[in-house]
N, C-alpha and C. Protein backbone atom coordinates (compact mmCIF):
# COMPACT_ATOMS: atom_id res chain seq x y z
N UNK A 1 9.58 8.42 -5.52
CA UNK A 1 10.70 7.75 -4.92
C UNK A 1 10.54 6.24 -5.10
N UNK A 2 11.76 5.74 -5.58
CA UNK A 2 11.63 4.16 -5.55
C UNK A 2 12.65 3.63 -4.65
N UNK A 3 11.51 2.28 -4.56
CA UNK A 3 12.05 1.57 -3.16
C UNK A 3 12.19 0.30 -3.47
N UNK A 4 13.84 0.06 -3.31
CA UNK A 4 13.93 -1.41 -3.96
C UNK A 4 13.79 -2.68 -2.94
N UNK A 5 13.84 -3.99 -3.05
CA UNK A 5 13.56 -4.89 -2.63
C UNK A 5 14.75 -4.72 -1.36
N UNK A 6 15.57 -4.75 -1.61
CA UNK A 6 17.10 -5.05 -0.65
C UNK A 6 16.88 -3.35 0.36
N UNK A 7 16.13 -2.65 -0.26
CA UNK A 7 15.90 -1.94 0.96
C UNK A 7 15.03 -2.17 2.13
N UNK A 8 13.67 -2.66 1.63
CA UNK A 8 12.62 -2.91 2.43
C UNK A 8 13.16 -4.31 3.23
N UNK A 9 13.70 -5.19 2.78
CA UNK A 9 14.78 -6.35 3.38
C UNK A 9 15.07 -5.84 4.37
N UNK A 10 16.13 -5.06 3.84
CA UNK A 10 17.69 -4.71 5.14
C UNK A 10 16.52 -3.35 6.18
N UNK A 11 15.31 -2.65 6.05
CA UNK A 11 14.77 -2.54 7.09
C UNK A 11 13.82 -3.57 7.96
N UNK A 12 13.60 -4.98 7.23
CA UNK A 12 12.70 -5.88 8.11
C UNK A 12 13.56 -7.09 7.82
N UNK A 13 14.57 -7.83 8.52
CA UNK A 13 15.36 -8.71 8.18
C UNK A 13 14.75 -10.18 8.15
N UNK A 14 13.81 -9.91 9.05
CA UNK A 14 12.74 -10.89 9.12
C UNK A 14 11.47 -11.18 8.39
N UNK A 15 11.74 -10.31 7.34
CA UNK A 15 10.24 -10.59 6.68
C UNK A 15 10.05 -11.86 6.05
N UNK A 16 11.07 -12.99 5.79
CA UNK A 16 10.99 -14.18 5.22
C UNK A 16 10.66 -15.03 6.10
N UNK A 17 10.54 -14.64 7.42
CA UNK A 17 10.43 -15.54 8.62
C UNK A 17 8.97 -15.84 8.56
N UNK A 18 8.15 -16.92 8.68
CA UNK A 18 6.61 -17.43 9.01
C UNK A 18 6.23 -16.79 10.01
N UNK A 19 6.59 -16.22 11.37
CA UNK A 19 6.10 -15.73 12.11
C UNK A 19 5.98 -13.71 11.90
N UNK A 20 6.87 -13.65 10.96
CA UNK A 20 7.12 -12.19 11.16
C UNK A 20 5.84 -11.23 10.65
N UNK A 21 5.90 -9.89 11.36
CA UNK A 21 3.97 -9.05 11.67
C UNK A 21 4.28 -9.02 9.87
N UNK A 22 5.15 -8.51 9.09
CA UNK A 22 5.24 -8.08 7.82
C UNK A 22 3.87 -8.69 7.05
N UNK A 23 4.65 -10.13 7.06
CA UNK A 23 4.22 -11.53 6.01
C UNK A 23 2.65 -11.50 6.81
N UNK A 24 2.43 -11.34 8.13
CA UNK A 24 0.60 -11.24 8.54
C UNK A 24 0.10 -10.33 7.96
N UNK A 25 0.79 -9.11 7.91
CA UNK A 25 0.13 -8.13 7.48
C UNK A 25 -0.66 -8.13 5.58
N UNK A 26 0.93 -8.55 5.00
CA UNK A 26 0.85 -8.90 3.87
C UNK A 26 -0.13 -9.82 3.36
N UNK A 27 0.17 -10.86 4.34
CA UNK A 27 -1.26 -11.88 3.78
C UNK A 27 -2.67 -11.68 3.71
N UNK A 28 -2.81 -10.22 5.19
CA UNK A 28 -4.41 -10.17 4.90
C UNK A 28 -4.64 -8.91 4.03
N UNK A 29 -3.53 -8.12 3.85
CA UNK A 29 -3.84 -7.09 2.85
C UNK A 29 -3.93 -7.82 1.01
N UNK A 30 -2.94 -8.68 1.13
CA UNK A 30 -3.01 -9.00 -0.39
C UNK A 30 -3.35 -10.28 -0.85
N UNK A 31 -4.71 -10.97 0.04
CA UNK A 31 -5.62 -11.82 -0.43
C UNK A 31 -6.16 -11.16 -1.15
N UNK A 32 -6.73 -12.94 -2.09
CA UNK A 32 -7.71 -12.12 -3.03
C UNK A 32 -8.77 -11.46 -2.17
N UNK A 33 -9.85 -11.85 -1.29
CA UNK A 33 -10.87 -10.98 -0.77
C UNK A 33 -10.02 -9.78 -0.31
N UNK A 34 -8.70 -9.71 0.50
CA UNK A 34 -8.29 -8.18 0.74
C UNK A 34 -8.48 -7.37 0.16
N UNK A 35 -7.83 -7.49 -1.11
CA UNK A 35 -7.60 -6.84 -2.29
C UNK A 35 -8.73 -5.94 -2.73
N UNK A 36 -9.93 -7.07 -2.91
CA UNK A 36 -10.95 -6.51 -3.32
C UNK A 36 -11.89 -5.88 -2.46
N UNK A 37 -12.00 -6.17 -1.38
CA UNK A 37 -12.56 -5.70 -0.05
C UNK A 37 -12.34 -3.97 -0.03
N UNK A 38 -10.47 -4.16 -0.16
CA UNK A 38 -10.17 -2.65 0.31
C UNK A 38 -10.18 -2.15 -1.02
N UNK A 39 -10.36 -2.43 -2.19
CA UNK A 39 -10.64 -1.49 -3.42
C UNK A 39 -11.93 -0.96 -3.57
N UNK A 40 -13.32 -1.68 -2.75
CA UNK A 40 -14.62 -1.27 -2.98
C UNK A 40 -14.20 -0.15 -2.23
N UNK A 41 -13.56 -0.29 -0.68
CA UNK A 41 -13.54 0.48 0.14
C UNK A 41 -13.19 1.89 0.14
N UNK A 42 -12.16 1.56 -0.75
CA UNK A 42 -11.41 3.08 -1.80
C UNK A 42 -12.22 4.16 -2.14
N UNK A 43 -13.68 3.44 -2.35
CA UNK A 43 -14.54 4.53 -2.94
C UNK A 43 -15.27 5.39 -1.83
N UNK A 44 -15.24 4.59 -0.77
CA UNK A 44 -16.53 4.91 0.16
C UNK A 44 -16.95 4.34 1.02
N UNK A 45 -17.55 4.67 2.07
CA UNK A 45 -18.02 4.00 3.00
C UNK A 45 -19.36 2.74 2.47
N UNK A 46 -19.02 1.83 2.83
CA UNK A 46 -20.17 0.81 2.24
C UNK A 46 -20.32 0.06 3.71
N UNK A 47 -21.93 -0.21 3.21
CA UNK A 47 -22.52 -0.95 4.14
C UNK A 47 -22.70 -2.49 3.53
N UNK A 48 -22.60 -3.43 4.48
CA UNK A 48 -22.50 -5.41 4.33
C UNK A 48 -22.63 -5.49 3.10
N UNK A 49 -24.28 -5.06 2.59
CA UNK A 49 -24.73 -5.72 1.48
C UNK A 49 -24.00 -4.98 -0.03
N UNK A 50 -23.33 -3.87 0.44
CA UNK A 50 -23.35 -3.60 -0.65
C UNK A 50 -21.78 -3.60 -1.44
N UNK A 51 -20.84 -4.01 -0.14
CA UNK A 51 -19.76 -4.93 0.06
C UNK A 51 -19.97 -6.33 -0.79
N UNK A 52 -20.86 -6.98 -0.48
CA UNK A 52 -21.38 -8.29 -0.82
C UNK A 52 -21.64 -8.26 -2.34
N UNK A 53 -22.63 -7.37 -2.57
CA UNK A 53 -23.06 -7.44 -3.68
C UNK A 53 -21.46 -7.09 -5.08
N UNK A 54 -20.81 -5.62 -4.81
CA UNK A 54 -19.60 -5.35 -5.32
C UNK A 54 -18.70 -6.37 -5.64
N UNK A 55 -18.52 -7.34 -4.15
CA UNK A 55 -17.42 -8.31 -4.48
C UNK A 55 -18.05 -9.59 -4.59
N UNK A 56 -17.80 -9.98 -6.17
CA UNK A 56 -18.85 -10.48 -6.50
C UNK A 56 -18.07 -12.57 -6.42
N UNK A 57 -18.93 -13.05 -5.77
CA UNK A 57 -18.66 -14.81 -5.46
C UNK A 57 -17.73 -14.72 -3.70
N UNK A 58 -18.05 -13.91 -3.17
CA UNK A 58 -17.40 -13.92 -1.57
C UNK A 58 -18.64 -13.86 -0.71
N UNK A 59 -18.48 -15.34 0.38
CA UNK A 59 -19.33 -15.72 0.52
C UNK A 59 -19.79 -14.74 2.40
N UNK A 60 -20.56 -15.08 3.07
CA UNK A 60 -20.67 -13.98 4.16
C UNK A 60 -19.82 -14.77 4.83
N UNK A 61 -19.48 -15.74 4.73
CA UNK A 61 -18.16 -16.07 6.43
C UNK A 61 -17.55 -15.52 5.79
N UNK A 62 -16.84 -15.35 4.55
CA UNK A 62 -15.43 -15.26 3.99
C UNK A 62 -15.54 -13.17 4.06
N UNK A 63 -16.93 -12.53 3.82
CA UNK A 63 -16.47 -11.16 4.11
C UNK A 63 -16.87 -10.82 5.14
N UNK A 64 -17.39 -11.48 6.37
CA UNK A 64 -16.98 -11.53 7.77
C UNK A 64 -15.88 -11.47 8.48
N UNK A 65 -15.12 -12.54 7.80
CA UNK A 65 -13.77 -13.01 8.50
C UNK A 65 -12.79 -11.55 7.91
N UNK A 66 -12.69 -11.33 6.69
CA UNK A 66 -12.05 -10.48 6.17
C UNK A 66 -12.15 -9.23 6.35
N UNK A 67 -13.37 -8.46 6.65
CA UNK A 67 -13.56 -6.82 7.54
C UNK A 67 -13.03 -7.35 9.16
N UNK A 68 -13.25 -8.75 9.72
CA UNK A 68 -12.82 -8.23 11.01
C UNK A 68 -11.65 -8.48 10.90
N UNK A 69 -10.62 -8.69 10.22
CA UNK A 69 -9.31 -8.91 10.21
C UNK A 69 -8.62 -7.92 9.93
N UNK A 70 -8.94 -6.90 9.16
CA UNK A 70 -8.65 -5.83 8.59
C UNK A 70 -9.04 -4.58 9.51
N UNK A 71 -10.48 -4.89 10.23
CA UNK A 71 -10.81 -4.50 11.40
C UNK A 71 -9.70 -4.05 12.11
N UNK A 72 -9.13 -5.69 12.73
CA UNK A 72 -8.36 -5.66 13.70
C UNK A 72 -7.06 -5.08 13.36
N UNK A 73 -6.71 -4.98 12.06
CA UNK A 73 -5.17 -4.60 11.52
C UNK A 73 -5.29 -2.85 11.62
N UNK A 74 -6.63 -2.52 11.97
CA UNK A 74 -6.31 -0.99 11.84
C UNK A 74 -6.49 -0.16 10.39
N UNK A 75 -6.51 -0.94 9.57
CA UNK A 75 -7.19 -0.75 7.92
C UNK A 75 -8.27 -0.44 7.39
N UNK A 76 -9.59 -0.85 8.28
CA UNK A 76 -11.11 -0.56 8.03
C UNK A 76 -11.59 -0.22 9.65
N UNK A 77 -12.49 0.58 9.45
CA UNK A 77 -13.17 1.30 10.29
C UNK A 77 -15.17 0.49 10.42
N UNK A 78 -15.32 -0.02 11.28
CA UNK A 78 -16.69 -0.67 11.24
C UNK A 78 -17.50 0.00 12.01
N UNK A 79 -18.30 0.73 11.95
CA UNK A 79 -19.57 1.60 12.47
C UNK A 79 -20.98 1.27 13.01
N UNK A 80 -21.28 0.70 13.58
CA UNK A 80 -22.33 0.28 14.10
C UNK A 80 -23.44 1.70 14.29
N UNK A 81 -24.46 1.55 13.29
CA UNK A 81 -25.45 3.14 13.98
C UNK A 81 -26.64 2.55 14.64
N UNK A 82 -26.99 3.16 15.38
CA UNK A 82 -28.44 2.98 16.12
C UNK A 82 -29.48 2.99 14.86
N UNK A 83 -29.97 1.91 14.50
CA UNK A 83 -31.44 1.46 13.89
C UNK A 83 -31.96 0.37 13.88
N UNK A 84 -33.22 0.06 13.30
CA UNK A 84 -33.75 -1.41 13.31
C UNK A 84 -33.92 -1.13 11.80
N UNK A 85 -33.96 -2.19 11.14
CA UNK A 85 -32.83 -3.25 11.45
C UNK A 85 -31.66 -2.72 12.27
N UNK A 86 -30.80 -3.50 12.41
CA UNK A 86 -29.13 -2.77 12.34
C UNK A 86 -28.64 -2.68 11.54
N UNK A 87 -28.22 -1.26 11.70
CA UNK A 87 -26.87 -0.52 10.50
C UNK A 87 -25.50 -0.63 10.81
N UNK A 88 -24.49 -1.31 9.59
CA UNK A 88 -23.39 -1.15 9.81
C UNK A 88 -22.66 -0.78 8.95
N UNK A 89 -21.79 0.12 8.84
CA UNK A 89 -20.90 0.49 7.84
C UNK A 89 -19.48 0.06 8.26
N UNK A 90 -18.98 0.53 6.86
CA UNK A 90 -17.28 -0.20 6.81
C UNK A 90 -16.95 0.90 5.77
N UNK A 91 -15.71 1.49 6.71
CA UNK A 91 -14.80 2.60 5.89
C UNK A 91 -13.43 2.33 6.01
N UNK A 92 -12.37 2.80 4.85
CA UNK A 92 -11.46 2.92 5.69
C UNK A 92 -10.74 4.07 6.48
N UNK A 93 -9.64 3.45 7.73
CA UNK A 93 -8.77 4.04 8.32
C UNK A 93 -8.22 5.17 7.38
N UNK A 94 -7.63 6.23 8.34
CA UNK A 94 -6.70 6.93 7.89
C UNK A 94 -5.34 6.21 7.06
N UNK A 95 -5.26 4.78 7.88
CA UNK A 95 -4.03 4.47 7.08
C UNK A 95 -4.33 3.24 6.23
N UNK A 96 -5.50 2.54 6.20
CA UNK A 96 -6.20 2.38 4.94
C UNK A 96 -6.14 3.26 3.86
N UNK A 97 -6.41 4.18 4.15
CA UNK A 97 -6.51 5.01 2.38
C UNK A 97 -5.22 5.51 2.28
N UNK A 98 -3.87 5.29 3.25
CA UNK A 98 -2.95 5.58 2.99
C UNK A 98 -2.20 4.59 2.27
N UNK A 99 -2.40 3.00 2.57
CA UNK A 99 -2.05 1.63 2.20
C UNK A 99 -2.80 1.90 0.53
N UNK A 100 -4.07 2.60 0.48
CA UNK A 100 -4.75 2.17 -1.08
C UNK A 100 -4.02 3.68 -1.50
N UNK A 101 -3.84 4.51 -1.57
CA UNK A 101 -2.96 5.13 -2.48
C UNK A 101 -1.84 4.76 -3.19
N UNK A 102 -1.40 3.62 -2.41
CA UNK A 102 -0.22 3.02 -3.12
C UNK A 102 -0.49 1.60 -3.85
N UNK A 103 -1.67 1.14 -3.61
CA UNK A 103 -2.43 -0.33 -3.67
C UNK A 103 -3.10 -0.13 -4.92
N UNK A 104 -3.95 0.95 -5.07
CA UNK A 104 -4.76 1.15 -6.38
C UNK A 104 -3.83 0.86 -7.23
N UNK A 105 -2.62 1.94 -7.56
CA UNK A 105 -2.06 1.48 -8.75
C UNK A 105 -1.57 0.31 -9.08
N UNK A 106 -0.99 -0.78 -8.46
CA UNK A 106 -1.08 -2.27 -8.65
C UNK A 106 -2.50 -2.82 -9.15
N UNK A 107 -3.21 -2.53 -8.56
CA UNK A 107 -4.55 -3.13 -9.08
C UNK A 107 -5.00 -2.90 -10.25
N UNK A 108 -4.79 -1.33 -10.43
CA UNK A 108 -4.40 -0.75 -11.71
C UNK A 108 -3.82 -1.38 -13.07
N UNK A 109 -2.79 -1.65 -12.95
CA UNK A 109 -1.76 -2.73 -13.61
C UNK A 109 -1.90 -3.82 -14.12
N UNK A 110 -3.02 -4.22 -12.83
CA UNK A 110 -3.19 -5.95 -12.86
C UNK A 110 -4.10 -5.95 -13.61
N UNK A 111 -5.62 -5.19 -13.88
CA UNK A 111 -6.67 -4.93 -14.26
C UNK A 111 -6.30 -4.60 -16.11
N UNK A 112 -5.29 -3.71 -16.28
CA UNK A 112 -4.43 -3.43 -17.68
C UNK A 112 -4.14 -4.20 -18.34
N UNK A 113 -3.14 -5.19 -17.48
CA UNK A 113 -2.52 -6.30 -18.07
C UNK A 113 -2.98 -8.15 -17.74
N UNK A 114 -4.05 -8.32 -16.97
CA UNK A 114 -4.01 -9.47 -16.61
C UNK A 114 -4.68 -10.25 -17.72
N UNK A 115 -5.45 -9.68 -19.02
CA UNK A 115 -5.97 -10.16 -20.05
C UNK A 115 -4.45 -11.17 -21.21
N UNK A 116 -3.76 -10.46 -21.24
CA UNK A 116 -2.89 -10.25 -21.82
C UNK A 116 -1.51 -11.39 -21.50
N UNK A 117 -1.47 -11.69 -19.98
CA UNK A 117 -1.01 -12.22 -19.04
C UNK A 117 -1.59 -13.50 -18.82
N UNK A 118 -2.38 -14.18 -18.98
CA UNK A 118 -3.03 -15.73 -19.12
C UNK A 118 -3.39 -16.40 -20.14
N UNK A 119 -2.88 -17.36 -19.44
CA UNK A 119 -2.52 -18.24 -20.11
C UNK A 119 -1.18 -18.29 -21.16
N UNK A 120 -0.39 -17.58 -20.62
CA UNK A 120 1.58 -17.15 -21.02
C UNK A 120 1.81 -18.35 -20.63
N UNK A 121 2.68 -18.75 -21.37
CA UNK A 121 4.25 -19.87 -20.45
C UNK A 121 4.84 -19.47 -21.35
């Protein structure tokens, strides 16, 4: 099923508005760290380092700030287990992997064509 622009519009009339949840949502799903955050995530439950290591030049405030934001959006799942050290994992939500079923294939796309695509005018 395709879904054109003037539909998703005329159901959020406000999505051009600065305050509106859409454009929040949007912004923390389709940063660059989002992006890549929730594509490691696609695969599997990963723990900090190995988050860190995957997404490669993101620094620990920046994939701090970005699991708890995503955290908070209901997108990733953060697990705290009983050990020493401490263990923490990061999965996603049910509606995380519902958001990356439709997300992969853009990334998809971008990954296809972005060679191809720079440096165009």
């Amino acid at each position: 099923m395709t879904v054109s622009f003037a539909q998703i519009k005329g159901s959020s009339p406000m999505l051009f508005d600065p305050g509106c949840s859409t454009r929040v949502i949007l912004d923390h799903v389709m940063s660059k760290w989002g992006v890549l955050v929730l594509s490691c995530l696609s695969d599997g439950t990963r723990r900090w380092g190995e988050l860190r290591r995957e997404v490669g030049g993101i620094s620990e405030k920046m994939l701090a700030s970005t699991l708890r934001t995503l955290a908070e959006d209901g997108i990733v799942h953060r697990e705290s287990l009983p050990a020493v050290p401490p263990h923490v994992e990061y999965s996603l939500t049910p509606l995380g992997r519902d958001l990356m079923e439709r997300m992969l294939p853009l990334v998809a796309w971008v990954a296809e064509h972005s060679d191809g695509m720079l440096g165009r005018n």
